[in-house]
C-alpha atoms as a PDB file:
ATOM      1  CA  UNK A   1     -37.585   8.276 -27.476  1.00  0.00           C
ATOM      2  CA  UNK A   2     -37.708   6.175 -29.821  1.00  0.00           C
ATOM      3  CA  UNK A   3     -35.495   2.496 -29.761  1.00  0.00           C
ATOM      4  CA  UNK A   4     -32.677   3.230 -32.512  1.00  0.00           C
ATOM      5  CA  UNK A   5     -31.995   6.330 -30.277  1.00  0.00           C
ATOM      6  CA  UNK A   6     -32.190   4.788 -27.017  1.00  0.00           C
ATOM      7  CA  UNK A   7     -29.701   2.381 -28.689  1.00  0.00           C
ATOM      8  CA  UNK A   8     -27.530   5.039 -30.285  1.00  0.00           C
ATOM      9  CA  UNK A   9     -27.264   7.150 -26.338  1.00  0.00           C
ATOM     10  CA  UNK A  10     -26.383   3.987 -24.955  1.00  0.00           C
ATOM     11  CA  UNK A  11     -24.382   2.393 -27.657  1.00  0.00           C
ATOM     12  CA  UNK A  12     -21.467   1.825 -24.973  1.00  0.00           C
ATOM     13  CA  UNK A  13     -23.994  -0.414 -22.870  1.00  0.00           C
ATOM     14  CA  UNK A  14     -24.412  -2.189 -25.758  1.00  0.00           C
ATOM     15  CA  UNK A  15     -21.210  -2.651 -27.349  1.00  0.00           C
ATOM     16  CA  UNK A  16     -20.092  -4.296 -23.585  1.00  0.00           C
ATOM     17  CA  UNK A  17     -23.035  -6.716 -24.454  1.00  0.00           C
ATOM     18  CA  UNK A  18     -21.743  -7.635 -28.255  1.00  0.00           C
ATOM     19  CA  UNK A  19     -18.022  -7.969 -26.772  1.00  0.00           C
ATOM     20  CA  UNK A  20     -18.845 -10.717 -24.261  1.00  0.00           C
ATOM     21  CA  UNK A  21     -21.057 -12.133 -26.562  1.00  0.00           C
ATOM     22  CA  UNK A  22     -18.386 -12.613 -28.958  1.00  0.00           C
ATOM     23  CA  UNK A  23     -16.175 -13.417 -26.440  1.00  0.00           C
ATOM     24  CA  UNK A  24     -18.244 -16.246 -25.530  1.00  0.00           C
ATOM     25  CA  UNK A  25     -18.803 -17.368 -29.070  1.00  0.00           C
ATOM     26  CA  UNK A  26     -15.053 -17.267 -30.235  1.00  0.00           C
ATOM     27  CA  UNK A  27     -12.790 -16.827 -26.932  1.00  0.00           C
ATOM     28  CA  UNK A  28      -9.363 -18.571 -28.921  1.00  0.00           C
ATOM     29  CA  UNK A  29      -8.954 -15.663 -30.578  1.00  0.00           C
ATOM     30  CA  UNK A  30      -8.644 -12.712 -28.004  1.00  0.00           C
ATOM     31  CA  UNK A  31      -7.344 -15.071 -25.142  1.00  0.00           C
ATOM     32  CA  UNK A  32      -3.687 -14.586 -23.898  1.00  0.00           C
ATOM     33  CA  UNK A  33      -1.494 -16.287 -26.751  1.00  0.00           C
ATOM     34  CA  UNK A  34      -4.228 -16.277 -29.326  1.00  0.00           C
ATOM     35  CA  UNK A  35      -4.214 -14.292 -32.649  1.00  0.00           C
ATOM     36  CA  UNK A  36      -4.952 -10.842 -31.472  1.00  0.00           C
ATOM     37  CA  UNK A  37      -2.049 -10.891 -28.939  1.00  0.00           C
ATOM     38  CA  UNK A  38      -3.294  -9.622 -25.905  1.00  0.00           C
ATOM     39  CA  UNK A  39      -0.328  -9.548 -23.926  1.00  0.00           C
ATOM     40  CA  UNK A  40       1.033  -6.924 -26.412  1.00  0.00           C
ATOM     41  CA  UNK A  41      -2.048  -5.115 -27.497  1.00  0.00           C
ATOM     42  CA  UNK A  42      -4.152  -5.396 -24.745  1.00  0.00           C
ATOM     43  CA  UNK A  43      -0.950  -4.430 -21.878  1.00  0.00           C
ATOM     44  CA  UNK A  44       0.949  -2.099 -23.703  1.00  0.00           C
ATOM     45  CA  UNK A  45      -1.056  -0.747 -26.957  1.00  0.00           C
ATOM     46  CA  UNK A  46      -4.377   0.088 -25.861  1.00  0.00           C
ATOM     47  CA  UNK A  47      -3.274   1.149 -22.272  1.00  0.00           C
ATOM     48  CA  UNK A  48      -0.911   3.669 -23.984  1.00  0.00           C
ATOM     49  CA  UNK A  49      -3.349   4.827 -26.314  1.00  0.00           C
ATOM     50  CA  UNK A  50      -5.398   5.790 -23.785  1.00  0.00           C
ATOM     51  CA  UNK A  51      -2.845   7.679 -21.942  1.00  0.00           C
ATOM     52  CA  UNK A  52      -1.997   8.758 -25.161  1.00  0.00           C
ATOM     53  CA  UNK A  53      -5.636  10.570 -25.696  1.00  0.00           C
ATOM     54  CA  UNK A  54      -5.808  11.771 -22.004  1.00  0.00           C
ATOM     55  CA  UNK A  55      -2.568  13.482 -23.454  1.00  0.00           C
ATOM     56  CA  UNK A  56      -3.853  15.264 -26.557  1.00  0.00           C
ATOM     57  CA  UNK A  57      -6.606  16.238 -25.034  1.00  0.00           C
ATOM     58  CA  UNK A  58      -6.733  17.555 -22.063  1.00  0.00           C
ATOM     59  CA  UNK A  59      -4.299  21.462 -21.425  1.00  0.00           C
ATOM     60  CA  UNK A  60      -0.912  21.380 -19.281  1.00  0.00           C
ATOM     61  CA  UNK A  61      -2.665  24.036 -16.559  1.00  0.00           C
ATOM     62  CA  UNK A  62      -5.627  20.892 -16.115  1.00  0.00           C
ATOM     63  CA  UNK A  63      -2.925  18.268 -15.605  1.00  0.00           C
ATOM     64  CA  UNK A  64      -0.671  20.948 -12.995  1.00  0.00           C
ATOM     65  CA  UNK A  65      -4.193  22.167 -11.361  1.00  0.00           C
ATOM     66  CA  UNK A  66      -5.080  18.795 -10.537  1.00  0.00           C
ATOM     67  CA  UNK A  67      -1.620  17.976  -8.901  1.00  0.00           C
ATOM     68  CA  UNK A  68      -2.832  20.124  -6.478  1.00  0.00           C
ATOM     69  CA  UNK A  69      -6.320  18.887  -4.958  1.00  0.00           C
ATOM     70  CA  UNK A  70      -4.377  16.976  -1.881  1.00  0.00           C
ATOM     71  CA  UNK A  71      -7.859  16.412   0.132  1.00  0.00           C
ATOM     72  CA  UNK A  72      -9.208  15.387  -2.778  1.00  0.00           C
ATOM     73  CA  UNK A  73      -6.625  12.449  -3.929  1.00  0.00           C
ATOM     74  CA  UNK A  74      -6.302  11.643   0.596  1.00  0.00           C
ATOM     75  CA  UNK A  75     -10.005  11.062   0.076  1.00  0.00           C
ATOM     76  CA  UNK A  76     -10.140   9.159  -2.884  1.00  0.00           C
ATOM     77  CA  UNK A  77      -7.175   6.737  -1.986  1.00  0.00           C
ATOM     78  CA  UNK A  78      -8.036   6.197   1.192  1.00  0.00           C
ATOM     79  CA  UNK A  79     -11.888   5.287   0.082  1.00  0.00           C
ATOM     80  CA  UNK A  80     -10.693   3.153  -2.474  1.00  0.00           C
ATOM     81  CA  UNK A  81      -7.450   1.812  -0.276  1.00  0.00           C
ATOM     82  CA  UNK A  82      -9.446   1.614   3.079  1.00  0.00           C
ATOM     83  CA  UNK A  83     -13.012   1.821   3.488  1.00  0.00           C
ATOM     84  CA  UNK A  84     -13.904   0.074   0.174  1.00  0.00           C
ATOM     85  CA  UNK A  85     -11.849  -3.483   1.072  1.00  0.00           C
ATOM     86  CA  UNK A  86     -13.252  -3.052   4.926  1.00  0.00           C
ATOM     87  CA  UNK A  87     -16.735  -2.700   3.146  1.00  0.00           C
ATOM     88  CA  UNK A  88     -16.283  -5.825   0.984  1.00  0.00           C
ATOM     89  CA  UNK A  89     -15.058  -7.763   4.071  1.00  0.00           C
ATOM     90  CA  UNK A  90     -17.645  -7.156   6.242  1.00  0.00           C
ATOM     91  CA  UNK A  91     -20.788  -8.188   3.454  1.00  0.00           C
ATOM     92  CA  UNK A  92     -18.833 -11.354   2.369  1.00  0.00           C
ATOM     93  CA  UNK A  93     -19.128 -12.233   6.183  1.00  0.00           C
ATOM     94  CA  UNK A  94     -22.614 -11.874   5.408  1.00  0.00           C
ATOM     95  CA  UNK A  95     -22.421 -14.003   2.299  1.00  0.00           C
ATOM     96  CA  UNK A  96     -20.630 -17.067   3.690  1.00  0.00           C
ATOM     97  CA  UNK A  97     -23.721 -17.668   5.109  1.00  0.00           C
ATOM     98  CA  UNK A  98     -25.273 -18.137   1.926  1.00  0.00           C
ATOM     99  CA  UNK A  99     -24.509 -21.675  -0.375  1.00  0.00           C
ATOM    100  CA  UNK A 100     -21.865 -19.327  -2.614  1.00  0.00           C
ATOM    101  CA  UNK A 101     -18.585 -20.757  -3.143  1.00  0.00           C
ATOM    102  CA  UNK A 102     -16.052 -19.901  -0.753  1.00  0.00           C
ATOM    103  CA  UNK A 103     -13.415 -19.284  -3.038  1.00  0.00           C
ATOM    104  CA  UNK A 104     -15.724 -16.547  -4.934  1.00  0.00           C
ATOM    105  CA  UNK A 105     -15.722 -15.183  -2.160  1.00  0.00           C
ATOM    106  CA  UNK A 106     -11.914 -14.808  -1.896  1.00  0.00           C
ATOM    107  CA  UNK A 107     -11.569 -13.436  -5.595  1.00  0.00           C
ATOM    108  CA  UNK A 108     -14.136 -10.804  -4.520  1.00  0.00           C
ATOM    109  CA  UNK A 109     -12.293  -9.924  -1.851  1.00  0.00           C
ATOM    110  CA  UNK A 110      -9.235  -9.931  -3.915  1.00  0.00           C
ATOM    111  CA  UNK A 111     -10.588  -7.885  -6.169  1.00  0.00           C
ATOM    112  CA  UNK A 112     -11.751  -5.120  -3.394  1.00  0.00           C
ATOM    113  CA  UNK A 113      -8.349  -4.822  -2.270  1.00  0.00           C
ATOM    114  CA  UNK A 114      -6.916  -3.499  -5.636  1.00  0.00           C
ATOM    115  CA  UNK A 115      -6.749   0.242  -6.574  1.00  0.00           C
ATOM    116  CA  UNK A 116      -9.389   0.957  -9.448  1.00  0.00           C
ATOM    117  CA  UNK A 117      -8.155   0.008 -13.205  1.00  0.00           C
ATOM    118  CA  UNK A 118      -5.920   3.042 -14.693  1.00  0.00           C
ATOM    119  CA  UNK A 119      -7.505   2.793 -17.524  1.00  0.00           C
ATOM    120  CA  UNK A 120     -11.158   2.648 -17.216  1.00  0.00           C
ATOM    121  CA  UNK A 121     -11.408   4.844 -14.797  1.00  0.00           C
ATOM    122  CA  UNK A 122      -9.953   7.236 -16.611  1.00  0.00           C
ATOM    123  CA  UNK A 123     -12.803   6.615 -19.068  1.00  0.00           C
ATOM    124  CA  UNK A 124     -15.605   6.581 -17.082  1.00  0.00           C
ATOM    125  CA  UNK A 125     -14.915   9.668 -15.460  1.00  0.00           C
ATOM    126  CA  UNK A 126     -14.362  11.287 -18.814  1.00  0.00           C
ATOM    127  CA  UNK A 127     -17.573  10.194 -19.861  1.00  0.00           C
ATOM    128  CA  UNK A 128     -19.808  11.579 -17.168  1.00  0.00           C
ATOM    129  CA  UNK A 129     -18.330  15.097 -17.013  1.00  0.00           C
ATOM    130  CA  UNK A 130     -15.858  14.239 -14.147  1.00  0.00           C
ATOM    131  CA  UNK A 131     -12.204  16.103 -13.662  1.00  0.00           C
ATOM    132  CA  UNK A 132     -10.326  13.793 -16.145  1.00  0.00           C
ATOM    133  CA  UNK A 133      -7.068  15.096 -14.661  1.00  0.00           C
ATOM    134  CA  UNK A 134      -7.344  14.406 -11.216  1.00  0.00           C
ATOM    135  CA  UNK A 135      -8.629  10.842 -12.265  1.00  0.00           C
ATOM    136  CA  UNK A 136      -5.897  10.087 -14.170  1.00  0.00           C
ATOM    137  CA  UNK A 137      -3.272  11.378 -11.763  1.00  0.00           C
ATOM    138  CA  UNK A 138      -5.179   9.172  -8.634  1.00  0.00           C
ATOM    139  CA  UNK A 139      -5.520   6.300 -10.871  1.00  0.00           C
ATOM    140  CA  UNK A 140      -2.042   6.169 -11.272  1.00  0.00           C
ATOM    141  CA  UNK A 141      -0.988   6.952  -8.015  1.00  0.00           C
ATOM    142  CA  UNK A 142      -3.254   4.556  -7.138  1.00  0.00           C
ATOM    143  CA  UNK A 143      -1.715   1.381  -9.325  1.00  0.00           C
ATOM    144  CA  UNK A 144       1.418   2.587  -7.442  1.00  0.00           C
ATOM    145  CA  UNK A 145       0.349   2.529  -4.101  1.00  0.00           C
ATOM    146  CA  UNK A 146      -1.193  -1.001  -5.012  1.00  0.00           C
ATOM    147  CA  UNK A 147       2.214  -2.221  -5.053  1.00  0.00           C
ATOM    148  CA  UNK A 148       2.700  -1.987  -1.926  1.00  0.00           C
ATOM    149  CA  UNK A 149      -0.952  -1.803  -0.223  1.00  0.00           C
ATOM    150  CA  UNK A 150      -2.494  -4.441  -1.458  1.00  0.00           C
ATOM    151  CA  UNK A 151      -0.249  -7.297  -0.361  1.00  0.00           C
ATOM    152  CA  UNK A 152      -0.772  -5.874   3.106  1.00  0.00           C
ATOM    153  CA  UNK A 153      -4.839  -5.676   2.953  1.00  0.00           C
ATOM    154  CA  UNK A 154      -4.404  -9.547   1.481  1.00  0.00           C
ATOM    155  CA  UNK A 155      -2.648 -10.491   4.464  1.00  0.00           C
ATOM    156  CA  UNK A 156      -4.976  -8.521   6.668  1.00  0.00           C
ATOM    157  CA  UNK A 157      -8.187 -10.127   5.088  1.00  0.00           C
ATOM    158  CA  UNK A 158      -7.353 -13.379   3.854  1.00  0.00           C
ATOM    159  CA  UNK A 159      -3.870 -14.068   6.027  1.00  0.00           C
ATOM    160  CA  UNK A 160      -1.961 -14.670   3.012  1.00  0.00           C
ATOM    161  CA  UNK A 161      -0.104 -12.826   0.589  1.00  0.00           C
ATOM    162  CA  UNK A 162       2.592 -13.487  -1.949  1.00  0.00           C
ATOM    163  CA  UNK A 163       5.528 -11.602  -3.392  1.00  0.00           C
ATOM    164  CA  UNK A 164       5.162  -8.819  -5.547  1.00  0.00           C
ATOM    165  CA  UNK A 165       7.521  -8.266  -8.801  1.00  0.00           C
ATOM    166  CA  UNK A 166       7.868  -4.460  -8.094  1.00  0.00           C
ATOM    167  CA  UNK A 167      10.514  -3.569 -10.470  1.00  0.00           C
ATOM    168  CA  UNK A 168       8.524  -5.086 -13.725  1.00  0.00           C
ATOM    169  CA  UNK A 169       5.016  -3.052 -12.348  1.00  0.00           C
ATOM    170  CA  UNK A 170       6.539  -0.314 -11.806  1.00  0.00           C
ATOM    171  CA  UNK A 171       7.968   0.056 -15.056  1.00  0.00           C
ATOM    172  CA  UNK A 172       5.252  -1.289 -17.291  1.00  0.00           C
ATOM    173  CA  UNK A 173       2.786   1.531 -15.121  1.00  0.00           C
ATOM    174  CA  UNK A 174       5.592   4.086 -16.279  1.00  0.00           C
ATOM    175  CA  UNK A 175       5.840   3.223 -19.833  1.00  0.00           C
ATOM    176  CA  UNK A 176       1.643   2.558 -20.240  1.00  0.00           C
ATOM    177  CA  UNK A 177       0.755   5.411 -17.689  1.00  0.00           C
ATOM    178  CA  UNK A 178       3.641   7.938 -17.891  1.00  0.00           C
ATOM    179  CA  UNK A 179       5.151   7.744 -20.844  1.00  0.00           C
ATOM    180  CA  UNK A 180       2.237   8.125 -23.435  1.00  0.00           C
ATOM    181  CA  UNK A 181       0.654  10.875 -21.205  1.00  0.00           C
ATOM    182  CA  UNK A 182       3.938  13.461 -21.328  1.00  0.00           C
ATOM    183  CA  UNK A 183       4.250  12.130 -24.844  1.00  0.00           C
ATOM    184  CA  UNK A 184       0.624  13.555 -25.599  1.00  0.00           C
ATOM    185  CA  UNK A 185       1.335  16.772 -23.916  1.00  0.00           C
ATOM    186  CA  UNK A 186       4.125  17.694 -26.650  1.00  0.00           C
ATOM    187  CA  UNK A 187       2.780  16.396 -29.311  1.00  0.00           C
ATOM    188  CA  UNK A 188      -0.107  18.631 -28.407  1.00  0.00           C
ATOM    189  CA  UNK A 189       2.088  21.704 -28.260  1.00  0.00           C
ATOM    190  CA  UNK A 190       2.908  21.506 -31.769  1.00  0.00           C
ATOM    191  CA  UNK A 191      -1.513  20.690 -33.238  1.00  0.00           C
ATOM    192  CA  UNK A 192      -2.770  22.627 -30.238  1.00  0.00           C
ATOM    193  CA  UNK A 193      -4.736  25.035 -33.685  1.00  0.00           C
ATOM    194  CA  UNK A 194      -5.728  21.760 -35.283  1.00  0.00           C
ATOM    195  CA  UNK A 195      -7.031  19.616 -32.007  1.00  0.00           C
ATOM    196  CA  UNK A 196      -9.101  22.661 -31.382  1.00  0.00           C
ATOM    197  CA  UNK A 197     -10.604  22.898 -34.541  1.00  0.00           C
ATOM    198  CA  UNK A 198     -10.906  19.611 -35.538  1.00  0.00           C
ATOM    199  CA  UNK A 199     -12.371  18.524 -32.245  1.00  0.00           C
ATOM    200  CA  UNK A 200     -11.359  14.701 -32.767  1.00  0.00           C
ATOM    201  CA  UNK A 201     -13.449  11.766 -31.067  1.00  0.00           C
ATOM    202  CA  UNK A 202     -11.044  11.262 -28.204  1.00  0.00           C
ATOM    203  CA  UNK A 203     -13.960  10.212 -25.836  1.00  0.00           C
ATOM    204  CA  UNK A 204     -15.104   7.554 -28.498  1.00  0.00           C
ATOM    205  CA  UNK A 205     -11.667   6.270 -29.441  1.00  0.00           C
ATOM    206  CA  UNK A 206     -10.868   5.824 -25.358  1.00  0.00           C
ATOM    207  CA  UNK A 207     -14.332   3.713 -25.297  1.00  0.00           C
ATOM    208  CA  UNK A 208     -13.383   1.682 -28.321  1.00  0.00           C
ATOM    209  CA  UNK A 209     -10.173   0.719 -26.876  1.00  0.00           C
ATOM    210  CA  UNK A 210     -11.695  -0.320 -23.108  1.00  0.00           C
ATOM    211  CA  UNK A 211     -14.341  -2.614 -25.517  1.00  0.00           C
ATOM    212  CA  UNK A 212     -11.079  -4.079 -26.461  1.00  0.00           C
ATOM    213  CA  UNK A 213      -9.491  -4.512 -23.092  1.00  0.00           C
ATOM    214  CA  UNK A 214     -13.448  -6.528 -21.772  1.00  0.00           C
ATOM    215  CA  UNK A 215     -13.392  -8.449 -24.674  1.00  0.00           C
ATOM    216  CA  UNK A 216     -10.205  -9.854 -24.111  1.00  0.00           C
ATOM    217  CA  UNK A 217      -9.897 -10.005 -20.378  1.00  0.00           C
ATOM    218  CA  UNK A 218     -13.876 -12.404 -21.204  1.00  0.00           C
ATOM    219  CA  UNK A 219     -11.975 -14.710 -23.966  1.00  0.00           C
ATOM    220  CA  UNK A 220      -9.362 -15.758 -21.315  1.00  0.00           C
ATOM    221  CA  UNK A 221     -11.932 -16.150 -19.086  1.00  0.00           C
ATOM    222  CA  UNK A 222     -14.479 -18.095 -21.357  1.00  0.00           C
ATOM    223  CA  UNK A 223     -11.339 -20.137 -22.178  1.00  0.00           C
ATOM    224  CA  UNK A 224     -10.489 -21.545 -19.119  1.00  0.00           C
ATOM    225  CA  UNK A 225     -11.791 -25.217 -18.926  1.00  0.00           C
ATOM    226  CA  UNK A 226     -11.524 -25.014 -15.459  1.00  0.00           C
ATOM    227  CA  UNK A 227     -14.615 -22.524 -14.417  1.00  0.00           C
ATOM    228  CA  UNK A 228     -17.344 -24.314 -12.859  1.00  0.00           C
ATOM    229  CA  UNK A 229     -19.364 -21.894 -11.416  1.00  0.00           C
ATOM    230  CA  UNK A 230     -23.192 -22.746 -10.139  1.00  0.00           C
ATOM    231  CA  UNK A 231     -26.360 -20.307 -11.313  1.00  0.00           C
ATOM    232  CA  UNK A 232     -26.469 -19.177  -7.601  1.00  0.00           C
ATOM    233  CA  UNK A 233     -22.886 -18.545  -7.351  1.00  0.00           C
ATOM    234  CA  UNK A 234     -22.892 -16.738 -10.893  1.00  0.00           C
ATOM    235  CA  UNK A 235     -25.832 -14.296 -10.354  1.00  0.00           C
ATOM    236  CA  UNK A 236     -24.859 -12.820  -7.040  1.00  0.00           C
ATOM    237  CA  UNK A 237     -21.204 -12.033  -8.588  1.00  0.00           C
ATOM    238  CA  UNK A 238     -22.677 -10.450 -11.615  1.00  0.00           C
ATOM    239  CA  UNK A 239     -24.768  -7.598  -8.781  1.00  0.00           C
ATOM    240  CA  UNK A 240     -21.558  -7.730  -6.789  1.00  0.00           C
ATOM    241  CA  UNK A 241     -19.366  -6.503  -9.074  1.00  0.00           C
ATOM    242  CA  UNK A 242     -22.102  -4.608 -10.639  1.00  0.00           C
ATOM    243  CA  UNK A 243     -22.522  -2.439  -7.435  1.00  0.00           C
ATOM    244  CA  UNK A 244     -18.642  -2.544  -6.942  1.00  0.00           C
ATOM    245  CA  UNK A 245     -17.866  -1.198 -10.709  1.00  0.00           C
ATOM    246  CA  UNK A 246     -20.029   1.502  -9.986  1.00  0.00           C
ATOM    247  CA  UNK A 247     -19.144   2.533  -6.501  1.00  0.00           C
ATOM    248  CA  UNK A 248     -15.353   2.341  -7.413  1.00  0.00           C
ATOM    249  CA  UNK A 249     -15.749   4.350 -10.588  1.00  0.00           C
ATOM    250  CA  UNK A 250     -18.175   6.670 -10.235  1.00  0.00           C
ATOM    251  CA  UNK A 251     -16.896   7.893  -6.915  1.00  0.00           C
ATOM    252  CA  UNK A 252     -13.762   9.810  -8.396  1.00  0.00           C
ATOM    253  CA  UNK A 253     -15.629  11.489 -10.965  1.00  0.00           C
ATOM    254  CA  UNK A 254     -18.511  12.497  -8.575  1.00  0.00           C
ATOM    255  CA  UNK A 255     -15.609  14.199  -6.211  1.00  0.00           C
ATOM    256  CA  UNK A 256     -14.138  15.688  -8.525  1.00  0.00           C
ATOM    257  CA  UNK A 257     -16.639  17.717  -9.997  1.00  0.00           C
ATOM    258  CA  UNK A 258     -18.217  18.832  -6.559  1.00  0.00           C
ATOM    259  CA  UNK A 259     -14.145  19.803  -5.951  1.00  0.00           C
ATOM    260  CA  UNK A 260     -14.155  22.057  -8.919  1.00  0.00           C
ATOM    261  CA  UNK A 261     -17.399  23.382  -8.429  1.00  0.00           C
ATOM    262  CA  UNK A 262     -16.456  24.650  -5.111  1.00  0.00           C
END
């Protein structure tokens, strides 16, 4: 295999690479307030269209069916609600041995208390052959149960919390989440003939969309004067989150297909 097609099968890889790069290069213009608007585009526009696609594509009985695997979404939020945060607490015990910053160590354990992102996780289950339906209907359920789980695991782990706006989340998850996906499902009743036979890109245009959601969540990052992170420090959160991206992800899809396949 030559390199243009190794580069072409993994141009998603890739295209992560060339996003933070950017981001890195030019972070004032995808960070929250700059030109591209992120706080509109990024939270509400791309979100949606993904919902959006999940919508057009994917038939009513899929969507219904997957409403119905209960031991599969009890498994999948309680690994992702329970086991995964226990998990993370008992290897950063392991870790604050180590010279990392504490506070890292915090955000990671933070970050292992929230449900999985609705919207690449959607994605990534898409693209590896997983049940699209039950991802998207445990991703959201998910965000939801977030609401009021993960307050509770932050006062668990860490011994503090803070107050959650639950009215605002629950809305903008309705109107990013809900909303475009029922929208999608009529729309598709009236070009069901045409989506068929035109096949469009949805899987590409989904991937396009979560390059812009990286690329912006790196420019606010990049942009903060205030990140003063040592080589140590930096490394081991890059395998961290690594490892945590891909258990957190990959585990839906996985369980879904063996689910179906039985």
């Amino acid at each position: 295999m030559g390199l243009l097609e190794r580069v072409r099968k993994q141009w998603f890889l890739v295209a992560i690479v060339l996003a933070i790069t950017f981001a890195k290069l030019k972070p004032s213009v995808g960070m929250h307030g700059g030109p591209l608007r992120p706080e509109i585009t990024i939270t509400y526009v791309a979100v949606s269209t993904i919902f959006l696609n999940s919508g057009l594509s994917l038939k009513t009985e899929e969507l219904t069916s997957a409403l119905m695997h209960v031991k599969l979404h009890m498994f999948v939020q309680i690994f992702t609600l329970g086991f995964f945060p226990t998990a993370i607490w008992f290897f950063l015990k392991l870790l604050a041995l180590t010279s990392i910053n504490p506070w890292l160590l915090k955000g990671l354990q933070t970050v292992g208390c929230m449900p999985p992102p609705v919207s690449s996780a959607v994605i990534l289950t898409k693209a590896v052959g997983g049940n699209e339906a039950a991802a998207i209907f445990n991703s959201a359920f998910g965000s939801f149960l977030g609401i009021v789980i993960t307050p509770l695991l932050l006062l668990l782990f860490l011994g503090s919390s803070s107050s959650v706006p639950f009215t605002s989340i629950f809305s903008q998850l309705f109107m990013t989440v809900v909303v475009p996906l029922i929208v999608g499902q009529i729309l598709r009743r009236y070009i069901k003939d045409w989506l068929e036979r035109k096949k469009p890109p949805f899987g590409v245009i989904s991937s396009c969309v979560l390059l812009m959601i990286i690329y912006s969540t790196f420019c606010d990052t990049f942009s903060n004067p205030k990140i003063d992170i040592d080589t140590f420090s930096l490394i081991t959160i890059i395998l961290i989150k690594k490892n945590q991206v891909l258990q957190l992800q990959t585990q839906l899809p996985l369980c879904s297909v063996q689910h179906i396949n039985r």
